[in-house]
N, C-alpha and C. Protein backbone atom coordinates (compact mmCIF):
# COMPACT_ATOMS: atom_id res chain seq x y z
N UNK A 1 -26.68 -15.65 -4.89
CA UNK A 1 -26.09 -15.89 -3.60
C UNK A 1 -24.95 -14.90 -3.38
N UNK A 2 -24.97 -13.97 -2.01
CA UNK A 2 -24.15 -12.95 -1.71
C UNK A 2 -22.76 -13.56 -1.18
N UNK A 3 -21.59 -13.31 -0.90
CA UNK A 3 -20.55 -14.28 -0.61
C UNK A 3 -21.02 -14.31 1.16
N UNK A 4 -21.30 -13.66 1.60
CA UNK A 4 -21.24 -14.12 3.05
C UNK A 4 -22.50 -15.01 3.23
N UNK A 5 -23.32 -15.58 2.19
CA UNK A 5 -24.27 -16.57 2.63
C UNK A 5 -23.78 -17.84 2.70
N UNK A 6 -22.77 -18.11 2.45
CA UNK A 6 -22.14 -19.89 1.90
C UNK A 6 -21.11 -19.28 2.88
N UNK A 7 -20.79 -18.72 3.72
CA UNK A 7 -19.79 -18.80 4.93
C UNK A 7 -20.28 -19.42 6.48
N UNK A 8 -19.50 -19.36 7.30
CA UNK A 8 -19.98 -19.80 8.51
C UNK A 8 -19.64 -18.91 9.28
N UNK A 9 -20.12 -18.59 10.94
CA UNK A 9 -19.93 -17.36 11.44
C UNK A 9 -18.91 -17.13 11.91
N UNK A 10 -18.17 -17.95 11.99
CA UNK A 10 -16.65 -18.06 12.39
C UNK A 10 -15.63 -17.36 11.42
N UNK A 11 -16.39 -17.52 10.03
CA UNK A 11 -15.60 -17.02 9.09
C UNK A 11 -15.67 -15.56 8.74
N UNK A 12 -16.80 -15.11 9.04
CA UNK A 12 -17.70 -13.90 8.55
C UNK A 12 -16.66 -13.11 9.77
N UNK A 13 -16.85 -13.53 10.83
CA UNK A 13 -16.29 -12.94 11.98
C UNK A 13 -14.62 -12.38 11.63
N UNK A 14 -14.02 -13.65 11.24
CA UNK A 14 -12.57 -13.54 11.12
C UNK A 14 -12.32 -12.74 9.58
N UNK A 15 -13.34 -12.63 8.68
CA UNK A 15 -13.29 -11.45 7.98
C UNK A 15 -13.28 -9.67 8.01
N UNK A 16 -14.00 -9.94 9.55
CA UNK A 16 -14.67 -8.63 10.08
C UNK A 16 -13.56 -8.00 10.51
N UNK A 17 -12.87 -9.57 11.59
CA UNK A 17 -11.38 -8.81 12.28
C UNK A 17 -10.79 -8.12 11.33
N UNK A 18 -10.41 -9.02 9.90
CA UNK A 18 -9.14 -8.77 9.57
C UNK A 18 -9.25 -7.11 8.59
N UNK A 19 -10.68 -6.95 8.26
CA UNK A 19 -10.98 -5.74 7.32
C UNK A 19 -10.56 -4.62 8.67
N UNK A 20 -10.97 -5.05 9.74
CA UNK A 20 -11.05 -3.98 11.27
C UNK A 20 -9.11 -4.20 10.81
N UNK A 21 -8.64 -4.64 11.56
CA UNK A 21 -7.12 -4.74 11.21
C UNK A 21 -6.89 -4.32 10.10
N UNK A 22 -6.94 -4.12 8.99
CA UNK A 22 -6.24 -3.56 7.90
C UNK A 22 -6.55 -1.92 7.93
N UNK A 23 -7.71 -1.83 8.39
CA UNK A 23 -8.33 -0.16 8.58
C UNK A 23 -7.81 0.24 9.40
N UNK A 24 -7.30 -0.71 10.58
CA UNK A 24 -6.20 0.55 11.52
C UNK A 24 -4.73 0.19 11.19
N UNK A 25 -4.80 -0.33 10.58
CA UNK A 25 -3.21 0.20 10.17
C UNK A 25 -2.62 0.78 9.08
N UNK A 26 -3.96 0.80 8.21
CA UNK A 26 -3.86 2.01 7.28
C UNK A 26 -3.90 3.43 7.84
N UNK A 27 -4.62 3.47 9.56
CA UNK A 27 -4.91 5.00 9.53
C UNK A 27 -3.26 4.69 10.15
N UNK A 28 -2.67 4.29 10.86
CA UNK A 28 -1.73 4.23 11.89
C UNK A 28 -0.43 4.57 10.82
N UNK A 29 -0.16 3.76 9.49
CA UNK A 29 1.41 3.55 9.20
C UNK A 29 1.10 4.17 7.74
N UNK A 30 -0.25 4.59 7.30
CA UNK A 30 -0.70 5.27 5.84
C UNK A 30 -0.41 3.72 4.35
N UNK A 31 -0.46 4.69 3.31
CA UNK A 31 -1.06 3.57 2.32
C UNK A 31 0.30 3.11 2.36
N UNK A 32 0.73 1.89 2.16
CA UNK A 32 1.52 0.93 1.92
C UNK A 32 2.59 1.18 0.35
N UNK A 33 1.40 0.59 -0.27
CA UNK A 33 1.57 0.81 -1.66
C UNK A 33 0.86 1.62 -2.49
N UNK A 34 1.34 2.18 -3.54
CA UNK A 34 0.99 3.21 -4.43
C UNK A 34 -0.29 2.69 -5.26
N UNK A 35 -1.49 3.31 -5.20
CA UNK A 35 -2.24 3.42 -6.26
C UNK A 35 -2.23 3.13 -7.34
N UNK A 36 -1.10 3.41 -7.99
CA UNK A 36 -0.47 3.58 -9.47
C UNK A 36 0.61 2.86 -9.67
N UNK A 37 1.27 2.24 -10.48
CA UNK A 37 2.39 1.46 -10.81
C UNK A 37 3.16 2.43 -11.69
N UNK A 38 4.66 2.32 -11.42
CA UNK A 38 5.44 3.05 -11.96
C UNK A 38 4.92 3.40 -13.94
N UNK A 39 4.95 1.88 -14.12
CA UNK A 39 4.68 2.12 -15.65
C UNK A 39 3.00 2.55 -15.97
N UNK A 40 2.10 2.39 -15.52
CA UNK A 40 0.74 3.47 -15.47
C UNK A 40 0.97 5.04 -15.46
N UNK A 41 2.09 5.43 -14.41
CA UNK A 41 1.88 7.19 -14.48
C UNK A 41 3.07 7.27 -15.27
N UNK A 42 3.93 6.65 -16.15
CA UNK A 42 4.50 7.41 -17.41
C UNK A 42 5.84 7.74 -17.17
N UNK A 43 6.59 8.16 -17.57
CA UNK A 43 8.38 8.82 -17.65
C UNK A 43 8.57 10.23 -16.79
N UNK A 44 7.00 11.03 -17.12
CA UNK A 44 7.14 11.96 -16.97
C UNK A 44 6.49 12.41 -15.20
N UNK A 45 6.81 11.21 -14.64
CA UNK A 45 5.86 11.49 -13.20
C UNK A 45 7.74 11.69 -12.50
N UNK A 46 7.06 12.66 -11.09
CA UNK A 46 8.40 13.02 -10.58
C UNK A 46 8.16 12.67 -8.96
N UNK A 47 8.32 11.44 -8.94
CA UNK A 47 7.93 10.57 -7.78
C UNK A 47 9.47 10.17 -7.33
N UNK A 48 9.50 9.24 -6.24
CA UNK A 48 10.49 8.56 -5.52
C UNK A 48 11.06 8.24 -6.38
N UNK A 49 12.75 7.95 -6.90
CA UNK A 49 13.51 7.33 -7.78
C UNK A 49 14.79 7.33 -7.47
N UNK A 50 15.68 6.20 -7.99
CA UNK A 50 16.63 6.32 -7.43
C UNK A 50 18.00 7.31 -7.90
N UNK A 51 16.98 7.81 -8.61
CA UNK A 51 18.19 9.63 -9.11
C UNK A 51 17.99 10.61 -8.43
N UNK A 52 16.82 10.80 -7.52
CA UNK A 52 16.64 11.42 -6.53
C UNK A 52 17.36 11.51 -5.45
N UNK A 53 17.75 10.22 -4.86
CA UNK A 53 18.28 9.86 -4.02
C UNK A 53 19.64 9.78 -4.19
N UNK A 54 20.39 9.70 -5.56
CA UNK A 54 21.82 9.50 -5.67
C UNK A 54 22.18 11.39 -5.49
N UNK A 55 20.91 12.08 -6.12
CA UNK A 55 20.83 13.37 -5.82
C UNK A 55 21.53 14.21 -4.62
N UNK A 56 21.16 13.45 -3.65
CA UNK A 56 21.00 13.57 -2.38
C UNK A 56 22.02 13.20 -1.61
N UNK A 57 22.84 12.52 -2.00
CA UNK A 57 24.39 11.79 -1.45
C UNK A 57 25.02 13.15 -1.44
N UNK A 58 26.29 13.33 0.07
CA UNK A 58 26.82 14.64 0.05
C UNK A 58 27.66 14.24 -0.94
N UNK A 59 28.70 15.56 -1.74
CA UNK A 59 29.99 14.72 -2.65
C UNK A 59 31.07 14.15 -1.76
N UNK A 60 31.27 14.52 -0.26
CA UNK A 60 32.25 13.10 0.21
C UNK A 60 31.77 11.93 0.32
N UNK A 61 30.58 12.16 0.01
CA UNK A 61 30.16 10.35 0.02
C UNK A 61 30.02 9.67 -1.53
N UNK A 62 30.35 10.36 -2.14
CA UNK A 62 29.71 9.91 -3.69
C UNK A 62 31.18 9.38 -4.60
């Protein structure tokens, strides 16, 4: 038994919306969340962090 055989069409439907809704607002606002979890890509990944960003403070603000 496939999962949409034990549904009803009401449900199948409001599945349809919500996959349609998640596909445009992935193209609209891009991926959300990362693929990867910080601790999966390692020490040595040079992604968003918050030493980057303290980086980035002018020195009258720091």
């Amino acid at each position: 038994m496939t999962p949409s055989e034990g549904t009803s069409p009401e449900r199948q439907e409001a599945a349809r919306r919500k996959a349609a809704e998640a596909l445009r607002l992935a193209r609209i606002f891009g991926e959300v969340l990362p693929e990867t979890t910080r601790d999966e890509r390692g020490s040595g990944h040079s992604g968003d962090s918050d030493e980057w960003l303290r980086s980035q403070v002018p020195p009258h603000h720091g």
